[in-house]
C-alpha atoms as a PDB file:
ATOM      1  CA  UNK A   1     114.793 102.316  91.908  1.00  0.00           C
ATOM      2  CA  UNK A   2     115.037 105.851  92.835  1.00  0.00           C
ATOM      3  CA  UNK A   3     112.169 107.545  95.354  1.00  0.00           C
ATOM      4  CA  UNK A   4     110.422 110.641  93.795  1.00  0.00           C
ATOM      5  CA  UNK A   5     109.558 113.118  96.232  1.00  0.00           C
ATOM      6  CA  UNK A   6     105.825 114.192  95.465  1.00  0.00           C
ATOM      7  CA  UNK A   7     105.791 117.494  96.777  1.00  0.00           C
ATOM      8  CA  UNK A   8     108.510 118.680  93.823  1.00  0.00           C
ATOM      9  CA  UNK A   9     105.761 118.736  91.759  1.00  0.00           C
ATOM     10  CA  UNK A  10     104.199 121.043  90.163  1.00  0.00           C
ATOM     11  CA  UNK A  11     107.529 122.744  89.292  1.00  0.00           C
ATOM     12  CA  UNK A  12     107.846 126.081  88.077  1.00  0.00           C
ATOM     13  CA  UNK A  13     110.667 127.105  85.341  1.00  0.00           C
ATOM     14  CA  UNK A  14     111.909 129.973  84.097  1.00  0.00           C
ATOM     15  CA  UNK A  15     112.457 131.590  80.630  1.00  0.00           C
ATOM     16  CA  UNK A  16     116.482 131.191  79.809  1.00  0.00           C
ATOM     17  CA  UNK A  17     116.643 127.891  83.269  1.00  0.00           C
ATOM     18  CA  UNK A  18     118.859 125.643  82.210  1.00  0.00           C
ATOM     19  CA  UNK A  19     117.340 121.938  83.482  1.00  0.00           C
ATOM     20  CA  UNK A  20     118.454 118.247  82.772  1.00  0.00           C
ATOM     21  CA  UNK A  21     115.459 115.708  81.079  1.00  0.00           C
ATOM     22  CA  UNK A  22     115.214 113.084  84.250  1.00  0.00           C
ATOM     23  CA  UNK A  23     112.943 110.287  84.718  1.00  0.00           C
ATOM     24  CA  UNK A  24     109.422 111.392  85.921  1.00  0.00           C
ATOM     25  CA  UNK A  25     108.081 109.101  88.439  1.00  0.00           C
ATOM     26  CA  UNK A  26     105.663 106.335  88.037  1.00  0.00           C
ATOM     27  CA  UNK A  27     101.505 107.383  87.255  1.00  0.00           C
ATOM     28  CA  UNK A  28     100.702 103.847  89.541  1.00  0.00           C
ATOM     29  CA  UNK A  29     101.978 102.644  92.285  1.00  0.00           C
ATOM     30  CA  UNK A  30     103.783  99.386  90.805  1.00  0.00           C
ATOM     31  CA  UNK A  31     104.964 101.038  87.856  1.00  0.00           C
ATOM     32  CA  UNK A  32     108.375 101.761  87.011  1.00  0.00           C
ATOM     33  CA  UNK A  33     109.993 105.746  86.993  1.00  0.00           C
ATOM     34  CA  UNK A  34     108.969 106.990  82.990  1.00  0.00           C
ATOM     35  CA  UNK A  35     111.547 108.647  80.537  1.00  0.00           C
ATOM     36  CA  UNK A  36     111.249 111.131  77.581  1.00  0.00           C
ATOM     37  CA  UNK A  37     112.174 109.291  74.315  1.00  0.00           C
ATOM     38  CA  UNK A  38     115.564 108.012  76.449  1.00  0.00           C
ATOM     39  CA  UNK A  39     116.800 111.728  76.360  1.00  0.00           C
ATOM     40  CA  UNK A  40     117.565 111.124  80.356  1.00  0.00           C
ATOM     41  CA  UNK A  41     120.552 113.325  81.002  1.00  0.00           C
ATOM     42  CA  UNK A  42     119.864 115.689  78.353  1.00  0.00           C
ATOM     43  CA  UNK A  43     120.251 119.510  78.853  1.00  0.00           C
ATOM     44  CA  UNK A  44     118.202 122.229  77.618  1.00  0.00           C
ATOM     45  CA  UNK A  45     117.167 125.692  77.715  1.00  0.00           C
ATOM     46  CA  UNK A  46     113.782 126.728  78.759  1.00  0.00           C
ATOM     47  CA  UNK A  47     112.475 128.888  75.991  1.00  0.00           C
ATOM     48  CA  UNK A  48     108.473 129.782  76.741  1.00  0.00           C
ATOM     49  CA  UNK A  49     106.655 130.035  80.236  1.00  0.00           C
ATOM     50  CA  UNK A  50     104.854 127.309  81.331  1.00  0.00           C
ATOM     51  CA  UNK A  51     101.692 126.091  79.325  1.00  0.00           C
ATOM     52  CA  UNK A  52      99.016 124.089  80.473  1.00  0.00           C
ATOM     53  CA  UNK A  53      98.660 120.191  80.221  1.00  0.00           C
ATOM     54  CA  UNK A  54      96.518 117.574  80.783  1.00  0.00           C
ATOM     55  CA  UNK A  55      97.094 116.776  84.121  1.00  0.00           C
ATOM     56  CA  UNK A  56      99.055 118.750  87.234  1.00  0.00           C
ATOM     57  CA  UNK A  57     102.137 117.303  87.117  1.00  0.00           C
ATOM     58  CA  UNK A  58     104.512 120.926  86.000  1.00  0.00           C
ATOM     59  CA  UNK A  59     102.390 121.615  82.909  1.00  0.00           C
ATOM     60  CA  UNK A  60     104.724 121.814  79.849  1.00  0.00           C
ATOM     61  CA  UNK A  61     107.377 123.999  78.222  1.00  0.00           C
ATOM     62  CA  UNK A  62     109.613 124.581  74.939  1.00  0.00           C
ATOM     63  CA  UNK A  63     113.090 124.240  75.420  1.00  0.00           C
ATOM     64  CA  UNK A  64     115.831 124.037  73.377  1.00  0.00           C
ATOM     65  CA  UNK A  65     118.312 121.130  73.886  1.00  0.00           C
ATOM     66  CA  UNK A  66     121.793 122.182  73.967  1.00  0.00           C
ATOM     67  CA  UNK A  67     123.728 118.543  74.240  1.00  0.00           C
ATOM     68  CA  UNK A  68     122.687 114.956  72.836  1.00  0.00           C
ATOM     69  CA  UNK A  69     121.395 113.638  69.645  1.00  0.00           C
ATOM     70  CA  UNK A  70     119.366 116.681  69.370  1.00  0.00           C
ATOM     71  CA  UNK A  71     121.199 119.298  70.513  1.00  0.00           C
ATOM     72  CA  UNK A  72     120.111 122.774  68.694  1.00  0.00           C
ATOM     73  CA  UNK A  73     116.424 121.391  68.128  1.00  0.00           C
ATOM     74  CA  UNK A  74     113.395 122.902  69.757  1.00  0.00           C
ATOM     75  CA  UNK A  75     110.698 120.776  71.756  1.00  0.00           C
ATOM     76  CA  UNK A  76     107.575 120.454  73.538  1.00  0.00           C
ATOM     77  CA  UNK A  77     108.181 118.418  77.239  1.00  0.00           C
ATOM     78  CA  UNK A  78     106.551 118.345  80.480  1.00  0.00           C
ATOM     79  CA  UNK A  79     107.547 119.532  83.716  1.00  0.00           C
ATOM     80  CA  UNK A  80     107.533 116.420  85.522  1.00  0.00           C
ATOM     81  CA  UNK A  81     110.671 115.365  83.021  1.00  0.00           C
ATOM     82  CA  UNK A  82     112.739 117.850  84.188  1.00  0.00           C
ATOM     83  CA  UNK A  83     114.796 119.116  86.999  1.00  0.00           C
ATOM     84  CA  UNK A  84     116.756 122.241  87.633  1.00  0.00           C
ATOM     85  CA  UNK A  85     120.670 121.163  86.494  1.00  0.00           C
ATOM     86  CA  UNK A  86     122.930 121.586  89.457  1.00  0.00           C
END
């Protein structure tokens, strides 16, 4: 199982970032990492600032996805389900 790093949260993206959907890590302790509707892998566009959520983990943003089953739709997903693509 991959280690999450705590301190990358919150993140910060910015209008026209192009980040990958990843696992976000687990809310408890014995709990396994989380996934967005299995769209791990998945790249988007960043497409609004950052909005506020329910809890502190990166807030959420609308992106566009540019790859994947749904590639050229527009979404709603939280910060802690993505990472800057490298």
């Amino acid at each position: 199982m991959e280690q999450f790093d705590v301190a990358r949260f919150p993140q910060k993206f910015s209008l026209g970032e192009l980040v990958e959907v990843t696992e976000a890590p687990p809310r408890y302790q014995y709990n396994r990492p989380r996934n967005w509707y299995n769209l791990t892998g998945d790249l988007a566009t960043v497409v609004s600032d950052m909005m506020m959520a329910g809890h502190a983990w990166g807030g959420r943003y609308k992106i566009v996805y540019l790859n994947g089953s749904n590639a050229g739709s527009f979404g709603e997903i939280y910060g802690d389900f993505l990472k800057p693509y490298r």
